[in-house]
C-alpha atoms as a PDB file:
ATOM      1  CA  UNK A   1      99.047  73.143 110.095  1.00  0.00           C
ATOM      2  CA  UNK A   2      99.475  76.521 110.892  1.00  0.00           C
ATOM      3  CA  UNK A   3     102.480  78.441 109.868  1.00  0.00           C
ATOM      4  CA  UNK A   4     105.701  79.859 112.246  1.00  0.00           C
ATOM      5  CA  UNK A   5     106.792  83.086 111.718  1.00  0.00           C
ATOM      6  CA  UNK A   6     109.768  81.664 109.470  1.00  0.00           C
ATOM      7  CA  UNK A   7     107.316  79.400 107.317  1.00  0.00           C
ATOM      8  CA  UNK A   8     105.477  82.716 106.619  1.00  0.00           C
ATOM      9  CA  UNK A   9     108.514  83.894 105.641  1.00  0.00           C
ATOM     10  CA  UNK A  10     109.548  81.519 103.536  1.00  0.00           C
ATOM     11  CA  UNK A  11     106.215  80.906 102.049  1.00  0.00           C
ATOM     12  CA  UNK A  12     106.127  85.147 100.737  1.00  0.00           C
ATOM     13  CA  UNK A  13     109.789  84.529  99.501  1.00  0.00           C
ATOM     14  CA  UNK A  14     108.361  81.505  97.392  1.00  0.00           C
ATOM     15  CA  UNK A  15     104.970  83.634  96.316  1.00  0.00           C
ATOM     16  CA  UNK A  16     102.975  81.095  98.189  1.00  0.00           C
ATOM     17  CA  UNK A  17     101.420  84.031  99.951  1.00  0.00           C
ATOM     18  CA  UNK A  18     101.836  87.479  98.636  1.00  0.00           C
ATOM     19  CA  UNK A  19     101.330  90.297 101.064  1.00  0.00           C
ATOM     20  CA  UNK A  20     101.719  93.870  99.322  1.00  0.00           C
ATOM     21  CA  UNK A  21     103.106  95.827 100.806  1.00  0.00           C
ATOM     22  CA  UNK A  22     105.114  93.427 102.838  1.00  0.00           C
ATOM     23  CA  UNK A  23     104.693  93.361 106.165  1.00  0.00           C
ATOM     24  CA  UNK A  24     107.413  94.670 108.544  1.00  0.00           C
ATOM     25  CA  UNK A  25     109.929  92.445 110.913  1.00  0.00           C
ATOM     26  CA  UNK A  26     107.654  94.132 113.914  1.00  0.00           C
ATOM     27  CA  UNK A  27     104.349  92.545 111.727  1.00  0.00           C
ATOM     28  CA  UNK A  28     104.857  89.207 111.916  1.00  0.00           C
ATOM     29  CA  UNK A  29     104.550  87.418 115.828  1.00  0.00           C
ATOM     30  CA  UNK A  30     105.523  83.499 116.019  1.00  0.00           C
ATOM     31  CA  UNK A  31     102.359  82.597 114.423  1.00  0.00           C
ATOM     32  CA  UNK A  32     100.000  85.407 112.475  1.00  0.00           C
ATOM     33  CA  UNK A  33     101.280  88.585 111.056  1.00  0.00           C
ATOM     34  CA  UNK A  34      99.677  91.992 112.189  1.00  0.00           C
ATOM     35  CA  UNK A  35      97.831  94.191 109.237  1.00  0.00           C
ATOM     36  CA  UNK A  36      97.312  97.206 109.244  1.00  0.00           C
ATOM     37  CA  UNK A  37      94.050  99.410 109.111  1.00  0.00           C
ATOM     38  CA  UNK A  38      93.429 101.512 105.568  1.00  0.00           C
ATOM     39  CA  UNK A  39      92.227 105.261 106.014  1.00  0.00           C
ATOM     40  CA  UNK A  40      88.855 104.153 103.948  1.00  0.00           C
ATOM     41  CA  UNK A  41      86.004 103.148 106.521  1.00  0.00           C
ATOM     42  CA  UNK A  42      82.105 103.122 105.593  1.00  0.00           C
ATOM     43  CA  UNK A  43      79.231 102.730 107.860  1.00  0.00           C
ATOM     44  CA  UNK A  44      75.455 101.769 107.007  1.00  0.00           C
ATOM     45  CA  UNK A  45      72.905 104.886 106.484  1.00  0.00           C
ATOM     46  CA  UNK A  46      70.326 104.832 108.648  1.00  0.00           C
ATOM     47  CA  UNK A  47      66.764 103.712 108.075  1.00  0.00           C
ATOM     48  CA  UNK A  48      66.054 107.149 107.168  1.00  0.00           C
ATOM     49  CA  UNK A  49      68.488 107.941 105.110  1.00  0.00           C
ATOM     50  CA  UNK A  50      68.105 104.900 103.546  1.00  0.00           C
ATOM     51  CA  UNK A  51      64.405 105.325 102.569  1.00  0.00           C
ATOM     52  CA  UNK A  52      64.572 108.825 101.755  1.00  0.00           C
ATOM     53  CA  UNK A  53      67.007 107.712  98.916  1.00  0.00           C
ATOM     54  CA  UNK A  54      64.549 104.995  97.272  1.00  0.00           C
ATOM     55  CA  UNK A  55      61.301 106.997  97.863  1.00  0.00           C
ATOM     56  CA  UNK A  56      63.100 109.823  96.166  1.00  0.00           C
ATOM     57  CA  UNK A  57      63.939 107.717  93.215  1.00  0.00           C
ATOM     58  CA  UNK A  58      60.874 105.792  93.261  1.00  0.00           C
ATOM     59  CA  UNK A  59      57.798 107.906  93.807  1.00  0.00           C
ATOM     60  CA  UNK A  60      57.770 111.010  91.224  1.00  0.00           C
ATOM     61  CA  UNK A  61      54.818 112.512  92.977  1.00  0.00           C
ATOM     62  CA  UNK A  62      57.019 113.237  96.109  1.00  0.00           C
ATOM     63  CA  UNK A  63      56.967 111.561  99.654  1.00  0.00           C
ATOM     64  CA  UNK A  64      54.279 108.439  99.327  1.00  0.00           C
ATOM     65  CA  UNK A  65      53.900 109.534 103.461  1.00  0.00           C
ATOM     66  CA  UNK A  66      52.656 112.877 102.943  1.00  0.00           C
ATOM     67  CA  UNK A  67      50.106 110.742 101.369  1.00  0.00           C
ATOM     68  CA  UNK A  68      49.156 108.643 103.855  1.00  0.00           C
ATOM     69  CA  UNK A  69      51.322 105.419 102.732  1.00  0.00           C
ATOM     70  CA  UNK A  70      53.659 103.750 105.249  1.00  0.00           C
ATOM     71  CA  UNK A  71      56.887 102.253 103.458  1.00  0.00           C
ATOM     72  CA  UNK A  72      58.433  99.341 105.228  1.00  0.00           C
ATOM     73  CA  UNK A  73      62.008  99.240 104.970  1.00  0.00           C
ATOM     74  CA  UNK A  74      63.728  95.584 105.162  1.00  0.00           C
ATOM     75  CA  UNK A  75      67.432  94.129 103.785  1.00  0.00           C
ATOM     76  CA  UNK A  76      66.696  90.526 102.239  1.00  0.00           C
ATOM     77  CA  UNK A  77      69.992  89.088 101.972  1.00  0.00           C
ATOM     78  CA  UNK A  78      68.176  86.463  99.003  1.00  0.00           C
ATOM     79  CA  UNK A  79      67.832  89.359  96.667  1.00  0.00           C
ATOM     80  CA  UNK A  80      70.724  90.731  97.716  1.00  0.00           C
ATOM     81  CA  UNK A  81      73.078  88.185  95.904  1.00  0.00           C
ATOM     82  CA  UNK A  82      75.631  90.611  94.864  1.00  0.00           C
ATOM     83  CA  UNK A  83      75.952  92.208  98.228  1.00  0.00           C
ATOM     84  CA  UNK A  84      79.175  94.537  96.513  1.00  0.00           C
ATOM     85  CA  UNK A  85      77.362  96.217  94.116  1.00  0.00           C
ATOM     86  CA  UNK A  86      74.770  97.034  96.921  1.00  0.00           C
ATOM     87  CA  UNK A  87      77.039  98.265  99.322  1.00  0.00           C
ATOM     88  CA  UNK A  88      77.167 101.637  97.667  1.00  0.00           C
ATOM     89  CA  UNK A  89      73.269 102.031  98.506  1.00  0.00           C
ATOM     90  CA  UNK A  90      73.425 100.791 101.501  1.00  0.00           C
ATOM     91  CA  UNK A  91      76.545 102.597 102.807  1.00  0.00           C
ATOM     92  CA  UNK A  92      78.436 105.907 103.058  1.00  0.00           C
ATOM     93  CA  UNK A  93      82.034 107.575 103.807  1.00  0.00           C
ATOM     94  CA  UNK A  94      82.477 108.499 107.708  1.00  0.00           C
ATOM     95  CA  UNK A  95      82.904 111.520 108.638  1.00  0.00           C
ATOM     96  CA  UNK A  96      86.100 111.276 109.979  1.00  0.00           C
ATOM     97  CA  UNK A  97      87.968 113.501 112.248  1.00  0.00           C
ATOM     98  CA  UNK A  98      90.612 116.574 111.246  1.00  0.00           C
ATOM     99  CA  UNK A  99      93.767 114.357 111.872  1.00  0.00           C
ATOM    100  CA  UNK A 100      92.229 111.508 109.181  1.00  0.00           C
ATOM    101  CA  UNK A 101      91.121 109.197 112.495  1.00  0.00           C
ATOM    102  CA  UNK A 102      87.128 108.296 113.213  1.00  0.00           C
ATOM    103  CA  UNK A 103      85.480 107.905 116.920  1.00  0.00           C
ATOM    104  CA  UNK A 104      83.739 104.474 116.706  1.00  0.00           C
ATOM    105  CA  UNK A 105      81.334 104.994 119.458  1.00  0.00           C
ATOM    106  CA  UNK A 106      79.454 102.484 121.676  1.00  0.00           C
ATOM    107  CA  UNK A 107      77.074 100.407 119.938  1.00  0.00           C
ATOM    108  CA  UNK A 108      78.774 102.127 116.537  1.00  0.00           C
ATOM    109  CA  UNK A 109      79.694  99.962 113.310  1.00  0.00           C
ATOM    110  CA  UNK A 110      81.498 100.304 110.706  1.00  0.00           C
ATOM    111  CA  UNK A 111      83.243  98.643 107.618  1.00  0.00           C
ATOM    112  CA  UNK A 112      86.808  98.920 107.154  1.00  0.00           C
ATOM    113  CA  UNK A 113      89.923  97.362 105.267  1.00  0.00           C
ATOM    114  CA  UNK A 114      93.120  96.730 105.971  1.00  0.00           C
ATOM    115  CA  UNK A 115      96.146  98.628 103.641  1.00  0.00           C
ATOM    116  CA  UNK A 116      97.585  95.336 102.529  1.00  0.00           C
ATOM    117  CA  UNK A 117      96.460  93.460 100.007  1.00  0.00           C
ATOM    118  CA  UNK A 118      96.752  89.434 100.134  1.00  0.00           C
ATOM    119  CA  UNK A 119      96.862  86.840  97.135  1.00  0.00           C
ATOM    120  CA  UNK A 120      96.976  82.728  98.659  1.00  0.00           C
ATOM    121  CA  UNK A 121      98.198  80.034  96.564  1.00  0.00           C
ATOM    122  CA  UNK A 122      96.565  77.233  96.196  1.00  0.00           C
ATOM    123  CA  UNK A 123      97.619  75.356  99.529  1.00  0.00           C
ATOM    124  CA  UNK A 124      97.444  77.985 101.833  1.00  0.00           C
ATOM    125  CA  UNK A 125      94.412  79.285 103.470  1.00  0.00           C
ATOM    126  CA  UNK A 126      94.199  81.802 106.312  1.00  0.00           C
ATOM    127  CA  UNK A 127      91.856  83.359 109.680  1.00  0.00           C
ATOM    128  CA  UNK A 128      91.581  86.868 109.894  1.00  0.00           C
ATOM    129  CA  UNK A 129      91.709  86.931 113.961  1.00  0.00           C
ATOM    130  CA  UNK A 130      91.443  90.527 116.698  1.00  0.00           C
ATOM    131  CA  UNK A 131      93.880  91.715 118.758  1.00  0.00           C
ATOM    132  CA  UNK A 132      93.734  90.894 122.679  1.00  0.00           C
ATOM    133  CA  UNK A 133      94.135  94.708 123.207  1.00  0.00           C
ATOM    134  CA  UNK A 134      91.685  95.544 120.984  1.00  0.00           C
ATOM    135  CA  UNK A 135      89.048  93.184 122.390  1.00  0.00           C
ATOM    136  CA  UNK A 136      89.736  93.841 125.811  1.00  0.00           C
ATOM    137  CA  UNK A 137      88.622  97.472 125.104  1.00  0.00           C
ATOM    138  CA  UNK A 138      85.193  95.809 123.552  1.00  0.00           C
ATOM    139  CA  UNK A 139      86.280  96.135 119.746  1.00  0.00           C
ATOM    140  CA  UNK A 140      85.374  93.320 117.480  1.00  0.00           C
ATOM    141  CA  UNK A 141      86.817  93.304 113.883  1.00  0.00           C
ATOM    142  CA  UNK A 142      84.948  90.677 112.426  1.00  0.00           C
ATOM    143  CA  UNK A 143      81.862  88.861 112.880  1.00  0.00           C
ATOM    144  CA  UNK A 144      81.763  84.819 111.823  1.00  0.00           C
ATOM    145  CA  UNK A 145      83.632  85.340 109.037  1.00  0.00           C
ATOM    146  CA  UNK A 146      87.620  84.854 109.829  1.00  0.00           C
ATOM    147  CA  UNK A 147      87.675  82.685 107.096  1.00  0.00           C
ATOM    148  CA  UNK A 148      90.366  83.104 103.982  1.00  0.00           C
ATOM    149  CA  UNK A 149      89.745  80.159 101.549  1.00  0.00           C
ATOM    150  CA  UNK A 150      92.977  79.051  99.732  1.00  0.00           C
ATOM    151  CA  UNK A 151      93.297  81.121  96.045  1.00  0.00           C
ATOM    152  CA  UNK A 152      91.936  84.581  97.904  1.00  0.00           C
ATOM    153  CA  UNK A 153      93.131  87.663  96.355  1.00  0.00           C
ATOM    154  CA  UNK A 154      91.976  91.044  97.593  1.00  0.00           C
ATOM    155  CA  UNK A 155      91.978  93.707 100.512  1.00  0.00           C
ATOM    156  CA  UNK A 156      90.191  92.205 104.049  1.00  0.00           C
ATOM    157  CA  UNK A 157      87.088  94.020 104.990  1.00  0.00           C
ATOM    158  CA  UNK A 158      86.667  94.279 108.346  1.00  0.00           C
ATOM    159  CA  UNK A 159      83.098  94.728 110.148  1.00  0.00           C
ATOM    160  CA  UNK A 160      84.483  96.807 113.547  1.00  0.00           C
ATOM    161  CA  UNK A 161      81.908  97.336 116.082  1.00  0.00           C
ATOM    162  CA  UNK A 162      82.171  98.526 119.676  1.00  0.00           C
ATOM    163  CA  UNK A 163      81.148  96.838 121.844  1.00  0.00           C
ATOM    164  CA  UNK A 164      82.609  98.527 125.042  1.00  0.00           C
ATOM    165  CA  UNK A 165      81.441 101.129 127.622  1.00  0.00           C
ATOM    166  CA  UNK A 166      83.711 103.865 125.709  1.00  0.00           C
ATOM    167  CA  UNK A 167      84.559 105.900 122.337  1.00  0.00           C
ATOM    168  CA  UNK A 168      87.240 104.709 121.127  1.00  0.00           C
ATOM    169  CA  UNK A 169      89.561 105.712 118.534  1.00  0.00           C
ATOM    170  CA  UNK A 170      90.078 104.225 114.732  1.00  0.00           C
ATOM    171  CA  UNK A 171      93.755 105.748 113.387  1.00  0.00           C
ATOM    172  CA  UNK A 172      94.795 104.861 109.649  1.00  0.00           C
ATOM    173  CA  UNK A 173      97.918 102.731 110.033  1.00  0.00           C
ATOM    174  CA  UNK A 174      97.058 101.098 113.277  1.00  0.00           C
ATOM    175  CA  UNK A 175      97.478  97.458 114.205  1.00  0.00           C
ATOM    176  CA  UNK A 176      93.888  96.461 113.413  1.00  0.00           C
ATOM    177  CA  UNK A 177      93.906  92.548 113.230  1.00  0.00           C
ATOM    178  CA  UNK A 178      96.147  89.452 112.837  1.00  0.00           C
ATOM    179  CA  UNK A 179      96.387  87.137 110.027  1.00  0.00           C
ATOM    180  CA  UNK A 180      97.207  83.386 110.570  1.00  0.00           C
ATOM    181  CA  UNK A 181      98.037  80.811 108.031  1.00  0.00           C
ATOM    182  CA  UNK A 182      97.542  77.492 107.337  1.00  0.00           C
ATOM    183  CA  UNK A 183      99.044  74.954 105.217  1.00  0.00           C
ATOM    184  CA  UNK A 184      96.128  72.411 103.273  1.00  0.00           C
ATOM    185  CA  UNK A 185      97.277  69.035 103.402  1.00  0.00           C
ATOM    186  CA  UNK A 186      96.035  68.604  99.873  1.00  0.00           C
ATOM    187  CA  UNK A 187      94.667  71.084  96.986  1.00  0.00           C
ATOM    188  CA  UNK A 188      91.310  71.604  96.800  1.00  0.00           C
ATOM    189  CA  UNK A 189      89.242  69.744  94.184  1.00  0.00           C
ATOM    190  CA  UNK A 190      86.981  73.188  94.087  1.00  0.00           C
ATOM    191  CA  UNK A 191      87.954  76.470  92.891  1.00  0.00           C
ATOM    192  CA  UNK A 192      87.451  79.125  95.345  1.00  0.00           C
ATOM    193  CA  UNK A 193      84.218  80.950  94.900  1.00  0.00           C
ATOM    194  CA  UNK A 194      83.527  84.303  96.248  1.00  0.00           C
ATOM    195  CA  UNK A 195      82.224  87.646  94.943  1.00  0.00           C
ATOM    196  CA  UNK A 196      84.302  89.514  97.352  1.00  0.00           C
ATOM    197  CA  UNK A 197      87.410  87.898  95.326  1.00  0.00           C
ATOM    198  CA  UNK A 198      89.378  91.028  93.744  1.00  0.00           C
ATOM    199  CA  UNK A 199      87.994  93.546  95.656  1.00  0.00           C
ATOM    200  CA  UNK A 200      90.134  96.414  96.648  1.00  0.00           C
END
């Protein structure tokens, strides 16, 4: 069942869901509540970048190509079974603009994270959902994964891309998704497993 704006409500004054910091009157709609985008993003080095890093690290005689040796570079999501502790290889800070805000261009992705953090008790699970205006302009902020299991604590990463005709504009602070909630009609029999769990 998914929660009304008052349920919400009364579920963060009973620490059902914990929302920090809580949202505003003007966050929460009739059935989700509106978060808000953090002023950390991250986007994926390129291929280049990327294999520059491990042939520097890897080949003490210099650049295996100056040799003759072609180095194929491919992410294998079975090694990769601690994807968090990867990220920092795989990823680095944007460059963002003077004002704090970053131009996500077409075609452009990035990860970002909302400001607030959420903790879900153990009957309440959640969907991280866009905004209509947002996805009208071709900006997705997730892909497959809206999912929130019941017993979540942690900031929502969000994988923006752009996929309209135009630049558009990421601010710090700006309505960048919309949470719903849902009530479990029983508790789980499994404990909530995720390596994302804590992450801020």
């Amino acid at each position: 069942m998914i929660l009304s704006d008052g349920e919400i409500e009364q579920a963060l004054d009973k620490g059902e869901i914990k929302i920090d910091p809580r949202p505003s009157e003007e966050q929460i709609s009739p059935s989700s509540v509106d978060f808000l985008l953090h002023n950390e993003l991250v986007e994926y080095k390129t291929p280049e970048e990327l294999r520059a890093g491990i042939l520097g690290g890897t080949w003490p005689s210099g650049d295996p190509r100056q040799k003759g040796i072609e180095v194929k570079l491919i992410v294998n999501p079975e090694v990769l079974k601690n994807f968090s502790q990867i990220l920092g290889m795989l990823s680095k800070p944007v460059k963002c603009e003077s004002d704090g805000s970053f131009i996500l261009y077409p075609g452009g992705f990035v990860l970002g994270k909302t400001r607030e953090i959420v903790t879900l008790g153990p009957k309440i699970a959640a969907r991280v959902e866009g905004k209509s205006t947002l996805a009208r302009l071709g900006i997705s902020i997730h892909l497959t994964a809206p999912i929130i299991h019941a017993g979540w604590d942690g900031v929502l990463v969000l994988e923006l891309k752009n996929a309209g005709p135009y630049p558009f504009r990421l601010v710090p602070g700006m309505t960048i998704c919309q949470v719903v909630f849902e009530r479990l009609g029983r508790l789980p029999k499994r404990p909530m497993r995720s390596q994302y769990k804590g992450q801020r």
